[in-house]
Protein backbone atom coordinates (compact mmCIF):
# COMPACT_ATOMS: atom_id res chain seq x y z
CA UNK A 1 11.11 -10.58 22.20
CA UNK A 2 11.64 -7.02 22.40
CA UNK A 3 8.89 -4.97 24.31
CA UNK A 4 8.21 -1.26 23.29
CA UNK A 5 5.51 0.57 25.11
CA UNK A 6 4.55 3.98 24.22
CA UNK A 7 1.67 6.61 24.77
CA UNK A 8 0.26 7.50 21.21
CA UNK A 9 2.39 10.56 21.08
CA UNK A 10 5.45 8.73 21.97
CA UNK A 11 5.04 6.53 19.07
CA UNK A 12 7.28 7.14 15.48
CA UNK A 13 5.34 7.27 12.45
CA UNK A 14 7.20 3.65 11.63
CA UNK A 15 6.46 1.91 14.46
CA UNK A 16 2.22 3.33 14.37
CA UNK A 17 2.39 1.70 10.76
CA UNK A 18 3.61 -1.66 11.38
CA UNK A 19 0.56 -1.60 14.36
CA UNK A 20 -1.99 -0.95 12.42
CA UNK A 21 -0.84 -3.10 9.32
CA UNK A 22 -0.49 -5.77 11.54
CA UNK A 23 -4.13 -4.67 13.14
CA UNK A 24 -5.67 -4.71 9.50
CA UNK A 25 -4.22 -8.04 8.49
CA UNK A 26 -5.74 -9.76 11.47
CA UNK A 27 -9.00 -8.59 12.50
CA UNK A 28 -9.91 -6.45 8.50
CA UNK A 29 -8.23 -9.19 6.22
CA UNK A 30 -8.00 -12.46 8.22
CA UNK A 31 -10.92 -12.46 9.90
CA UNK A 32 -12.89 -10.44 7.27
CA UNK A 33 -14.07 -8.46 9.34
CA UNK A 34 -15.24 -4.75 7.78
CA UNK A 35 -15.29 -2.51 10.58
CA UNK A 36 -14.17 1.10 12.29
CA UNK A 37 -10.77 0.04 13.67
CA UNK A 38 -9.34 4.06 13.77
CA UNK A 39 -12.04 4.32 16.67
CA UNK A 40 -10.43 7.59 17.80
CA UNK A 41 -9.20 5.80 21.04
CA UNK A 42 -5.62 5.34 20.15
CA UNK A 43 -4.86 8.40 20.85
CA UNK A 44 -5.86 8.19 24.48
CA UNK A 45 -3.86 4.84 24.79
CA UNK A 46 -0.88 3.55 25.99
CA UNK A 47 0.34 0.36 23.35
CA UNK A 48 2.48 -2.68 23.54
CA UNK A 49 4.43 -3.42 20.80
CA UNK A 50 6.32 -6.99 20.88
CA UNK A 51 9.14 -7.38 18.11
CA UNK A 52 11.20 -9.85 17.19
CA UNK A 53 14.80 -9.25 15.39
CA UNK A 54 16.89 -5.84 15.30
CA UNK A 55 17.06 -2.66 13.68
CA UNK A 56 15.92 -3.00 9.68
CA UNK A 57 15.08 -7.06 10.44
CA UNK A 58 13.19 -6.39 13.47
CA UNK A 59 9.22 -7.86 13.12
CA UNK A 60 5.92 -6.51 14.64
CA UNK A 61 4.38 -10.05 16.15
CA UNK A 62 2.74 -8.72 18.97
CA UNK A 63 0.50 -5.69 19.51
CA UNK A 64 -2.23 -4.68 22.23
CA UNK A 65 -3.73 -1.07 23.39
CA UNK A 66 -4.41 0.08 27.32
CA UNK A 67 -6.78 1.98 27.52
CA UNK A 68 -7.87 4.43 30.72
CA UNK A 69 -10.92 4.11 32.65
CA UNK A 70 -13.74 6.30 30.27
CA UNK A 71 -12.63 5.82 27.36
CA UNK A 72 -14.31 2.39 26.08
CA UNK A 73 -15.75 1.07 29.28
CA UNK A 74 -16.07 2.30 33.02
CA UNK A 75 -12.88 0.67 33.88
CA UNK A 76 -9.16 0.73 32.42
CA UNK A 77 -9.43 -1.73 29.49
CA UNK A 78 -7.14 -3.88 27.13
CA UNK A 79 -7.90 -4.07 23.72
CA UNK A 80 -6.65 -5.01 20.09
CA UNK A 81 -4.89 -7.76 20.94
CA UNK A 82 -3.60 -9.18 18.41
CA UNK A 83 -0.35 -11.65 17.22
CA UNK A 84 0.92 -12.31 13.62
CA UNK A 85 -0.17 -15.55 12.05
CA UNK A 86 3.14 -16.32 11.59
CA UNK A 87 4.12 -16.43 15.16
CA UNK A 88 0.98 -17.88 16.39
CA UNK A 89 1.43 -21.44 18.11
CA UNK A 90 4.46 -20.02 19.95
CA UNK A 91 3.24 -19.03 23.41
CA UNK A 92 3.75 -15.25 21.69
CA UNK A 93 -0.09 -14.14 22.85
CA UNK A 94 0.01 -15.94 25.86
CA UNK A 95 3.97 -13.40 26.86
CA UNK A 96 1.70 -10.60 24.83
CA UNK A 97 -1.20 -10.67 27.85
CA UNK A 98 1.19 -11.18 30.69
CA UNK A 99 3.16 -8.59 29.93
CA UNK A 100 0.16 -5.92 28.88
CA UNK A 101 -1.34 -7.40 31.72
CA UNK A 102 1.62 -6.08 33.87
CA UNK A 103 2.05 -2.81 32.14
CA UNK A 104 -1.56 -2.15 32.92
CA UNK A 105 -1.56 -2.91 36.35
CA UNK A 106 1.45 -0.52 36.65
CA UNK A 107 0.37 1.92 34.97
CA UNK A 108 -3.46 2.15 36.90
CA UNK A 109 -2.47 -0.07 40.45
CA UNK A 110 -5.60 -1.68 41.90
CA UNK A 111 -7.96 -1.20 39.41
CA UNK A 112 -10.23 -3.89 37.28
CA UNK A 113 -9.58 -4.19 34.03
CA UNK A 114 -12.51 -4.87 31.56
CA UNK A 115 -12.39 -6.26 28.11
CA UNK A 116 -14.27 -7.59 25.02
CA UNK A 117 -12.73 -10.74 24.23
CA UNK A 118 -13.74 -13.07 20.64
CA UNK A 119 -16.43 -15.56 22.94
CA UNK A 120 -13.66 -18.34 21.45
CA UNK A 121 -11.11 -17.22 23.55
CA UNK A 122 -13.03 -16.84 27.10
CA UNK A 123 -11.09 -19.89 28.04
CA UNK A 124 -7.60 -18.10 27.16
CA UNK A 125 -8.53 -14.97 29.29
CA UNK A 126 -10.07 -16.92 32.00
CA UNK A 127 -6.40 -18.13 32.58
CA UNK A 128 -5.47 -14.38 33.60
CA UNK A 129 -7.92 -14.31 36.15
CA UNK A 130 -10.61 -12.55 33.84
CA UNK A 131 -14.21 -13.83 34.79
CA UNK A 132 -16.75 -13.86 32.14
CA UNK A 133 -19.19 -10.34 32.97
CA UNK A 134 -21.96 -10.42 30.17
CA UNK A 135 -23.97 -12.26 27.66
CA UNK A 136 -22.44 -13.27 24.67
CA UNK A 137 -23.38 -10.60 22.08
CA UNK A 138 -22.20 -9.84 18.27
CA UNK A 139 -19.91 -7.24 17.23
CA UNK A 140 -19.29 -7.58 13.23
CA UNK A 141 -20.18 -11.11 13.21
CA UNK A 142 -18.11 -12.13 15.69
CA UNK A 143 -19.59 -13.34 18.88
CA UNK A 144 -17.97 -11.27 22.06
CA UNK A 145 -18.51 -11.71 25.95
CA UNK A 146 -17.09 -8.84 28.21
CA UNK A 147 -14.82 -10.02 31.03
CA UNK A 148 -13.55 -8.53 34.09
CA UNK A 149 -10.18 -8.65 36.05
CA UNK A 150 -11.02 -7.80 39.58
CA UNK A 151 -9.05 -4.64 41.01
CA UNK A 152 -6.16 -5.74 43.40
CA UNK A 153 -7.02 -9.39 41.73
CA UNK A 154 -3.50 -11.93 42.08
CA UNK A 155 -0.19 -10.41 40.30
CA UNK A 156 -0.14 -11.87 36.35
CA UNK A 157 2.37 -14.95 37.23
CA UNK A 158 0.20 -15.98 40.13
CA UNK A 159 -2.93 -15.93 37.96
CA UNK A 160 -1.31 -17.85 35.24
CA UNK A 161 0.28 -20.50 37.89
């Protein structure tokens, strides 16, 4: 796995159309799921691109977005997290947190992290040391909870055990 992470501006034309294919197929197409993904908050986001293969072979299987603290929520946040279908069943999103995860923490040291995670994956995020922070509520049929990573929480590995 190949990790590329780039601020919006850093990001080639290429590489900001395999995301958002890859974003479309998933959450538009897979989960059928009609909504506003070009949000206007890429822009103000770092993103985490995970590829597999070289040059002309090379394969978008793993994408998230950091966001700053503002921009969706109070804190810094994580967002469109997302793995090909293809590679799913590989430990792929489970490498794709840890390492945005780690990126994040760089990036904005000591601070929580906040996101809106699918209520069927609480249990996944739980794992990182995220701790459930709302009701469950519905975003385009699609039940969410909001869940918090304490500032200065455990580094990722110790987290994850």
């Amino acid at each position: 796995m190949a990790w590329q992470w780039r601020a919006f501006d850093d990001l080639s034309g290429a590489d900001l159309y395999e995301a958002l294919k890859l974003r479309q197929a998933v959450f538009v197409i897979e989960q059928n799921c009609i909504f506003p993904d070009l949000d206007g908050a890429d822009q103000e986001s770092f993103h985490l691109l995970g590829w597999l293969g070289h040059g002309a072979q090379r394969t978008l299987v793993a994408y998230l977005r950091c966001l700053p603290a503002g921009v969706k929520f109070v804190e810094c946040s994580i967002g469109r997290v997302v793995s090909s279908p293809a590679a799913r069943g590989t430990g792929i999103g489970k490498q794709l947190v840890e390492e945005g995860l780690r990126r994040t923490m760089a990036l904005f040291p000591g601070q929580a992290i906040r996101i809106g995670a699918q209520q069927r994956l609480e249990r996944f995020y739980a794992d990182f040391g995220f701790v459930t922070d709302s009701a469950p509520y519905d975003e385009d049929d699609i039940l969410h909870v909001e869940m918090l990573r304490p500032g200065d929480a455990a580094p990722v590995a110790a987290a994850i055990g």
